[in-house]
Protein backbone atom coordinates (compact mmCIF):
# COMPACT_ATOMS: atom_id res chain seq x y z
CA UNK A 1 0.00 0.00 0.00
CA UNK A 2 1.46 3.66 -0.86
CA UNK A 3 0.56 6.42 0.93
CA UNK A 4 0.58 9.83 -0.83
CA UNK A 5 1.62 13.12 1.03
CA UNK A 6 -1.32 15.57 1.53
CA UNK A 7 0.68 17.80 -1.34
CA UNK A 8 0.31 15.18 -3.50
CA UNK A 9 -3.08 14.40 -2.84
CA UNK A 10 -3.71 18.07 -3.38
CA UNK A 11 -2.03 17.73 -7.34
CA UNK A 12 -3.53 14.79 -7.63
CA UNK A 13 -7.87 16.03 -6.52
CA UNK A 14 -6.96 19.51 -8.15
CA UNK A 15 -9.03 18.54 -11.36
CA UNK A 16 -11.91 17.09 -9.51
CA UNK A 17 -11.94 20.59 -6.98
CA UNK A 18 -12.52 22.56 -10.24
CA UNK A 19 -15.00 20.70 -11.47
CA UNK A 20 -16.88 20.67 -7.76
CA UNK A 21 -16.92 24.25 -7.54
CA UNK A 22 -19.29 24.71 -10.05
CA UNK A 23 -21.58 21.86 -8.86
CA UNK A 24 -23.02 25.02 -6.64
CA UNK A 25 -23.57 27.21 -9.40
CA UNK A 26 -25.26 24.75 -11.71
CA UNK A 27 -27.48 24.37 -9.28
CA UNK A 28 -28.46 27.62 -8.44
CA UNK A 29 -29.39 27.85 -12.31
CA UNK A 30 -31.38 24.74 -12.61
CA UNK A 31 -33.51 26.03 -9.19
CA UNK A 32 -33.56 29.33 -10.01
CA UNK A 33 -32.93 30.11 -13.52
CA UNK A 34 -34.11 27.89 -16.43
CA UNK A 35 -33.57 24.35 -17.25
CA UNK A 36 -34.19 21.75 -20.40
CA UNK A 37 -37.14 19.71 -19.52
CA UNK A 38 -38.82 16.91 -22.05
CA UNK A 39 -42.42 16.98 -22.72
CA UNK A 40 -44.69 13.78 -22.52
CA UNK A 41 -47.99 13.04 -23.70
CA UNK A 42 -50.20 14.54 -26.47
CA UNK A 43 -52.26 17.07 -23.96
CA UNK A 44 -50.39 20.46 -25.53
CA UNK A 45 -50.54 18.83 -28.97
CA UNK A 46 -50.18 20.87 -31.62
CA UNK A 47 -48.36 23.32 -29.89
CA UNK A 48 -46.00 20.84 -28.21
CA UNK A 49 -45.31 16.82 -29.24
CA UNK A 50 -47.85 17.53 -32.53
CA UNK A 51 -48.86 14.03 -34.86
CA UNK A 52 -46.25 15.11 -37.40
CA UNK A 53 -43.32 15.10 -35.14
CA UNK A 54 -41.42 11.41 -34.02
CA UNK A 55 -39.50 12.94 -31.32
CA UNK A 56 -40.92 14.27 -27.72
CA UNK A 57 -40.16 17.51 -27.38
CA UNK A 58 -37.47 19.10 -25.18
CA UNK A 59 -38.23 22.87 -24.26
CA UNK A 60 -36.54 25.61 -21.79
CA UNK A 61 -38.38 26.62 -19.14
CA UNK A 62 -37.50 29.78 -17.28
CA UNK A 63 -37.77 29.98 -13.28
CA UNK A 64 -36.72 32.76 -12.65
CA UNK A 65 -39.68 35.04 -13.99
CA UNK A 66 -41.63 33.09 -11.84
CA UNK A 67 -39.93 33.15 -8.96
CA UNK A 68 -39.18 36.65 -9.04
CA UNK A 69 -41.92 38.46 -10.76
CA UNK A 70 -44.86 35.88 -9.86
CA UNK A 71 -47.24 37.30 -12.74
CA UNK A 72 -48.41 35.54 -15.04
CA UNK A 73 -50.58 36.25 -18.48
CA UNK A 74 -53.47 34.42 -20.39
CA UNK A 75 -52.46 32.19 -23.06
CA UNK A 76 -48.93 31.21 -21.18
CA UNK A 77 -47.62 27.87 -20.98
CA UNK A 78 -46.71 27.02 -17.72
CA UNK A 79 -44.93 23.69 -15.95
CA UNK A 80 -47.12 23.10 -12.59
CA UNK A 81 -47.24 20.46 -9.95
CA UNK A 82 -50.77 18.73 -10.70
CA UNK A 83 -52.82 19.36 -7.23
CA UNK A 84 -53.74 15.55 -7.78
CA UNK A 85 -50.62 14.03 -7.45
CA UNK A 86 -47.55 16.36 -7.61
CA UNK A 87 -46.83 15.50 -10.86
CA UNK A 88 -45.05 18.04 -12.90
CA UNK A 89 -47.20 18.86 -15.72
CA UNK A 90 -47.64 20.92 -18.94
CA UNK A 91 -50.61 23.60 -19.51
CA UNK A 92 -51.87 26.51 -21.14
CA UNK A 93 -53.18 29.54 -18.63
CA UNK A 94 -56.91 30.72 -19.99
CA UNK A 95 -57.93 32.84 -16.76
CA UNK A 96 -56.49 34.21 -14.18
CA UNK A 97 -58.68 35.61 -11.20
CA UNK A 98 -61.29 37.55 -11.01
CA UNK A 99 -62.33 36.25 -14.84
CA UNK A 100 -65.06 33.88 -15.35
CA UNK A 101 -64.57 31.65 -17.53
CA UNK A 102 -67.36 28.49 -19.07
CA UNK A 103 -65.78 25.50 -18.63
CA UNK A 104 -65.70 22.06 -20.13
CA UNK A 105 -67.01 18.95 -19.65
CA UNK A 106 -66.86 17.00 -17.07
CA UNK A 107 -66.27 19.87 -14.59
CA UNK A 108 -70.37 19.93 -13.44
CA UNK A 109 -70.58 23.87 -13.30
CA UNK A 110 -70.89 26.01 -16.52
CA UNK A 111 -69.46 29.20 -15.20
CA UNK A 112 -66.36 29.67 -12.99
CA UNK A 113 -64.84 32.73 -11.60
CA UNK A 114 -61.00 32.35 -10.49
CA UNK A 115 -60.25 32.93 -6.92
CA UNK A 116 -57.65 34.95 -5.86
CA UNK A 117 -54.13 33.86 -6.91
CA UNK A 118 -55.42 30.96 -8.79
CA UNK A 119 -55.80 30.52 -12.73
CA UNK A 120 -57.62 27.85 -14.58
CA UNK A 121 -55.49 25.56 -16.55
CA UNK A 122 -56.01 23.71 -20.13
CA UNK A 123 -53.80 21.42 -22.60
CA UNK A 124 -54.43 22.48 -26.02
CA UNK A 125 -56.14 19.35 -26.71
CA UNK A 126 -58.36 19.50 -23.85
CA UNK A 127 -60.46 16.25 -24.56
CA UNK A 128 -57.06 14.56 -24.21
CA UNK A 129 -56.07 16.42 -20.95
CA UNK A 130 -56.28 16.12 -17.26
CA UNK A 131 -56.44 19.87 -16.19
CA UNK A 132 -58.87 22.75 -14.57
CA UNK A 133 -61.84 21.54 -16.04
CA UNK A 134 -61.00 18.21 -13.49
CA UNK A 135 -59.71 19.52 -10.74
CA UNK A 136 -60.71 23.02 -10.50
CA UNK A 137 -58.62 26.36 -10.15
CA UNK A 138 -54.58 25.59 -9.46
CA UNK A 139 -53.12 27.83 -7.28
CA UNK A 140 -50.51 30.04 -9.02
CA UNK A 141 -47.88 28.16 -5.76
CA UNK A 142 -47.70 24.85 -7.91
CA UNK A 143 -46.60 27.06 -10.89
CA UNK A 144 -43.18 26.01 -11.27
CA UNK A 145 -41.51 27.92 -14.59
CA UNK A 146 -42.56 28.89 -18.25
CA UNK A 147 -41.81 27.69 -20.91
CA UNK A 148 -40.00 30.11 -23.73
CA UNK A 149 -38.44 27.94 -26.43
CA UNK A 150 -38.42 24.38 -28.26
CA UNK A 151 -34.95 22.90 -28.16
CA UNK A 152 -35.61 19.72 -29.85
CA UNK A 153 -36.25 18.07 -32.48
CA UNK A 154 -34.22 20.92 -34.08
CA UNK A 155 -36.95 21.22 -36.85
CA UNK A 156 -38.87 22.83 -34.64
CA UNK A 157 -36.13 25.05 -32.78
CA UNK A 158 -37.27 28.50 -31.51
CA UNK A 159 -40.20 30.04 -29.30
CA UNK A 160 -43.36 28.26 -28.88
CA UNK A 161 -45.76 28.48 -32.01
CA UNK A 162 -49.02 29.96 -31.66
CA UNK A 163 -52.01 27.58 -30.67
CA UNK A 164 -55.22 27.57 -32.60
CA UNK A 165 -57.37 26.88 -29.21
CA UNK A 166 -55.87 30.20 -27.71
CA UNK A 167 -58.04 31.88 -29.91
CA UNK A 168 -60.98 29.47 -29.18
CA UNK A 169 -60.30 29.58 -25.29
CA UNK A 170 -60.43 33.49 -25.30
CA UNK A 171 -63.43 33.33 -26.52
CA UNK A 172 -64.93 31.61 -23.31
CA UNK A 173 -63.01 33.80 -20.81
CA UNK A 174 -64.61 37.22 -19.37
CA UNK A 175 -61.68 39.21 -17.95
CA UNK A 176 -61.68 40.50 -14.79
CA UNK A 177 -63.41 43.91 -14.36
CA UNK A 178 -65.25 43.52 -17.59
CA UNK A 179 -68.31 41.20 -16.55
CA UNK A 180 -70.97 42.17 -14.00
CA UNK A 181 -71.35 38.91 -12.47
CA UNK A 182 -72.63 38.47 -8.66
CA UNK A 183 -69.62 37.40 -5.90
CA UNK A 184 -71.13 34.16 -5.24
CA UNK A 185 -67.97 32.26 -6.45
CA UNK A 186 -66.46 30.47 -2.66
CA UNK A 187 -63.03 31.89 -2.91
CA UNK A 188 -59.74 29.47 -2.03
CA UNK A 189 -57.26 30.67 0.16
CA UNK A 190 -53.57 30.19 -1.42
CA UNK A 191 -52.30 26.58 -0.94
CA UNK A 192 -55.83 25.05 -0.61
CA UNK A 193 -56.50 21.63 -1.86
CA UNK A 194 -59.46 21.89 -4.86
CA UNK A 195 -59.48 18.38 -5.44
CA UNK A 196 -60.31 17.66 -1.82
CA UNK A 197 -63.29 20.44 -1.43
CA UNK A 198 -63.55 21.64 -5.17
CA UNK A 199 -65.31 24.71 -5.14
CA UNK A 200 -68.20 24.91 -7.32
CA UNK A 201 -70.98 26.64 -8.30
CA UNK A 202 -73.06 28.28 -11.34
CA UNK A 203 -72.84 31.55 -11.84
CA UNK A 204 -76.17 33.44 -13.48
C-alpha cells in the first residue's frame, strides 16, 4: 500500500476541486434560472409533441420570472405540480382571477370565476387532458416555470408556435373587471387543496 503526502493528494484532486466548484452554481441555475425539460404526452398537442413530429419535445423553461416576478398572463404555458398528485405537468393559462370563464365537460358547473391567486389551466387538446376543467382552479404556488423555447427536435427550434385553441379559449373567458357577475364564487385561500373540497358553483 502507498501512501501519498497531503501535497500530493492536493495535485492529484486539483481537477476534480474545479470541477466541484461549479456543482453550486449549476445548481443555483437549474432552481432558479431555467432548465431543459422533455415533454410527454399529447395534452399540448399541436403546440407541443404535434402528430407530425417522431421525437418528444425538449423545451426551456425559465424559473426565474416566476420566482421573481410571480405574474403571469393568459395564453402562457406554464410547468405546474398537478394538485392531484404532484406530478409536474404541462398547460396553457386561460384565466387568471377575477375572470369567469365556461368551462368544459366533465367539470359539473358552466361558469367559474377564479379565486384569488389561482388561474384555470387547459392542454391544447383539452379532450385529451387532465387539467382545470378536473380539478378546478390551481393555485398560481404549484406554478413552477414557463416555458420560452423548443430545443428539440431541431426542426422545430425556436419560441413556442401559436395555438389555434388560444383563440378558441379566449373566446370563453370574461376578464376581470369587464363582466358584471354576482360574488357568489367560494373563494380558495392560497395553498388550498381543490381536489379535496372543489369549489363549485353556477354563476347566473
Amino acid at each position: 500500500m502507498v501512501v501519498k503526502s497531503l501535497p500530493q493528494l492536493r495535485q492529484l484532486l486539483r481537477p476534480y476541486w474545479r470541477v466541484l466548484a461549479w456543482v453550486p452554481f449549476g445548481v443555483l441555475v437549474v432552481d432558479h434560472v431555467g432548465t431543459l425539460k422533455t415533454v410527454s404526452g399529447r395534452s399540448m398537442s399541436p403546440t407541443l409533441n404535434p402528430d407530425t413530429s417522431k421525437f418528444a419535445d425538449v423545451v426551456f423553461v425559465n424559473r426565474w420570472i416566476p420566482q421573481v416576478t410571480n405574474k403571469f398572463s393568459r395564453g402562457e404555458v406554464v410547468v405546474l405540480k398537478s394538485p392531484v398528485n404532484n406530478e409536474l405537468i404541462v398547460k396553457r393559462i386561460i384565466a387568471l382571477e377575477g375572470d369567469v370563464v365556461q368551462t368544459l365537460p366533465p367539470y359539473p358547473d358552466t361558469l367559474v370565476r377564479i379565486p384569488k391567486g389561482h388561474a384555470w389551466v387547459e392542454g391544447d387538446e383539452p379532450f385529451h387532458s387532465r387539467d382545470s376543467n378536473k380539478f378546478g382552479p390551481v393555485s398560481l404556488s404549484l406554478i413552477d416555470s414557463k416555458v420560452q423555447f423548443i430545443i428539440f427536435p431541431l426542426t422545430r427550434l425556436g419560441p413556442l408556435p401559436p395555438s389555434p385553441r388560444s383563440t378558441i379559449s379566449r373566446r370563453r373567458v370574461t376578464p376581470s373587471g369587464l363582466q358584471r357577475v354576482p360574488q357568489t364564487f367560494e373563494r380558495l385561500e392560497m395553498g388550498h387543496d381543490p381536489v379535496s373540497s372543489p369549489p363549485r358553483t353556477d354563476i347566473p
